[in-house]
C-alpha atoms as a PDB file:
ATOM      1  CA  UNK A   1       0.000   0.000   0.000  1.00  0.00           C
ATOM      2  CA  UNK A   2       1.691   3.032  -0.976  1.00  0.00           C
ATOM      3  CA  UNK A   3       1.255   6.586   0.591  1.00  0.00           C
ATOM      4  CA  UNK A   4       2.400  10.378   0.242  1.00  0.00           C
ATOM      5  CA  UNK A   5       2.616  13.045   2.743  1.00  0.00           C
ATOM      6  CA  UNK A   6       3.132  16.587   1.165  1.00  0.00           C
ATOM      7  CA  UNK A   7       4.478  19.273   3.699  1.00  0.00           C
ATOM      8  CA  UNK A   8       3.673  22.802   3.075  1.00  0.00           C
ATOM      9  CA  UNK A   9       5.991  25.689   3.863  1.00  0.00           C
ATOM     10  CA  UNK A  10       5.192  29.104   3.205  1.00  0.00           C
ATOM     11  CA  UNK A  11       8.521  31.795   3.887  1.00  0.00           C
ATOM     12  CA  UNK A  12       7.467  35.375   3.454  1.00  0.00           C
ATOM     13  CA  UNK A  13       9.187  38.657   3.035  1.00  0.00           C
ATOM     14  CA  UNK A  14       7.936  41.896   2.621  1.00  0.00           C
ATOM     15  CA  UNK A  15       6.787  41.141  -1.298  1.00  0.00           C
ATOM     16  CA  UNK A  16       6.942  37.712  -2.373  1.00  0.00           C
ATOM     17  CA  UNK A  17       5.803  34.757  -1.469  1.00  0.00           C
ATOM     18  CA  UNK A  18       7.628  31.381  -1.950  1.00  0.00           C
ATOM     19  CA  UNK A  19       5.881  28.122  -1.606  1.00  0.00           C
ATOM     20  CA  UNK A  20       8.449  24.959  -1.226  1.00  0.00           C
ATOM     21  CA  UNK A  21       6.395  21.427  -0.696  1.00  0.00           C
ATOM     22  CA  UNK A  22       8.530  18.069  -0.090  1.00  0.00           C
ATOM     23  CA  UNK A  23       6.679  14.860  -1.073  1.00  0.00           C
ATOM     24  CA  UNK A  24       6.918  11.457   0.405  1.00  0.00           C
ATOM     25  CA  UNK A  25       6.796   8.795  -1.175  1.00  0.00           C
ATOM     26  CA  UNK A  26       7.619   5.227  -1.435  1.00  0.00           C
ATOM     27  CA  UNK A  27      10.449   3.377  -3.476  1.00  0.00           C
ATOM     28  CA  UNK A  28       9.944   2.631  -7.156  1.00  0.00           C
ATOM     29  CA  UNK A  29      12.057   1.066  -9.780  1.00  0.00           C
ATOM     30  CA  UNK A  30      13.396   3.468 -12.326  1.00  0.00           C
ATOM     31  CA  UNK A  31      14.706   0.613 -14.357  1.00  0.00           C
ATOM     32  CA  UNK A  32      13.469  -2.887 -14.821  1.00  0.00           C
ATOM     33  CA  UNK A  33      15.132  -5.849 -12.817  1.00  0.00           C
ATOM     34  CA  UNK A  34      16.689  -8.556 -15.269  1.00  0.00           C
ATOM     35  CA  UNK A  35      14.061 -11.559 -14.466  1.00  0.00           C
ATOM     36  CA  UNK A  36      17.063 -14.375 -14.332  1.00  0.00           C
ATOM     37  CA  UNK A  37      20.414 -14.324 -14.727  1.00  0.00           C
ATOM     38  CA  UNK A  38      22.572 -17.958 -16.118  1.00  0.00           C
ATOM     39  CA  UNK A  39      26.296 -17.835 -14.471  1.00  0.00           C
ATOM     40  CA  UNK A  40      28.831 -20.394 -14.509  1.00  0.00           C
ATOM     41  CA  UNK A  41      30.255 -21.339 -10.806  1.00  0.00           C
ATOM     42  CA  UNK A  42      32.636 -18.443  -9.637  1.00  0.00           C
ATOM     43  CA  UNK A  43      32.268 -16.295 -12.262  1.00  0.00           C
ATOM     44  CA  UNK A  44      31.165 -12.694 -11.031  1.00  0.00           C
ATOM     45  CA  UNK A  45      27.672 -10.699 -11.892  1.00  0.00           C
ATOM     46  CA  UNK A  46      26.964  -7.585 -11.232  1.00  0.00           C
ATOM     47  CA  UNK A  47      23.313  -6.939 -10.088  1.00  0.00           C
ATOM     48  CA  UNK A  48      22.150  -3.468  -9.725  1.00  0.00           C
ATOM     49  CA  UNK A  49      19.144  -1.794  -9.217  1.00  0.00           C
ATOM     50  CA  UNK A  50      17.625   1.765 -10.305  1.00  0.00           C
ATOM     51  CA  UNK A  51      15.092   3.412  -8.493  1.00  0.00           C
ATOM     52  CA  UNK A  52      13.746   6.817  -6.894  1.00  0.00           C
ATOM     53  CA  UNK A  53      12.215   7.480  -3.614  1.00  0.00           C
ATOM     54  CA  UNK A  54      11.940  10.421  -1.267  1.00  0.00           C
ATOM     55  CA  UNK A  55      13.222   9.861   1.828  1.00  0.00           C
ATOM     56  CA  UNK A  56      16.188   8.342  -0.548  1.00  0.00           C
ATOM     57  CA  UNK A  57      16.938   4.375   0.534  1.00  0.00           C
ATOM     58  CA  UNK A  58      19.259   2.237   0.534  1.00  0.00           C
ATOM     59  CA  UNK A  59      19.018  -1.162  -1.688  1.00  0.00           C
ATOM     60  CA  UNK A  60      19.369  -4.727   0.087  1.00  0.00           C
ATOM     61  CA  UNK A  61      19.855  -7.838  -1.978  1.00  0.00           C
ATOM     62  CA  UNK A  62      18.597 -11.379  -0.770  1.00  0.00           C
ATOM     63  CA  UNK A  63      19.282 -14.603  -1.140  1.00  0.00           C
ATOM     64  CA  UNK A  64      16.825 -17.113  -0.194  1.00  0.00           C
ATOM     65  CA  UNK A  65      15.171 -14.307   2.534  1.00  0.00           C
ATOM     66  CA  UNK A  66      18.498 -14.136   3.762  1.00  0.00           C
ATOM     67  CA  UNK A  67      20.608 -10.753   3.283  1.00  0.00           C
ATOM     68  CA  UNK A  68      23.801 -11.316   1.306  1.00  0.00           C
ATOM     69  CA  UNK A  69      26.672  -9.630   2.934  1.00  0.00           C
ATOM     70  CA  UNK A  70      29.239  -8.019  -0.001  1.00  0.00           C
END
């Protein structure tokens, strides 16, 4: 279930008013994820993993639930 929060700040000086607004909101991929990948035993991959969010994140890759430490 995704969901935004917009803050509203209004800063005023003696003839303008500036309106700033910061949005929440949840992680989404700005690339898609490769579906499979075929290696051969101790060869390398790189995996990677493009997305936006506001607060920014941090990616965590799995393996079999279980967080693989790099």
């Amino acid at each position: 279930e995704a969901t935004s929060v917009a803050d509203l700040c209004i800063y005023s000086n003696q003839q303008q008013h500036d309106i700033i607004m910061s949005m929440e909101y949840e992680p989404r991929l700005t690339e898609p994820l490769k579906a499979s990948y075929i290696i051969r035993e101790g060869q390398p991959v790189k995996l990677s993993c493009r997305f936006d969010a506001n607060p920014r994140g941090d990616v965590q890759w799995l393996k079999d639930g279980i967080p693989i430490d790099f």
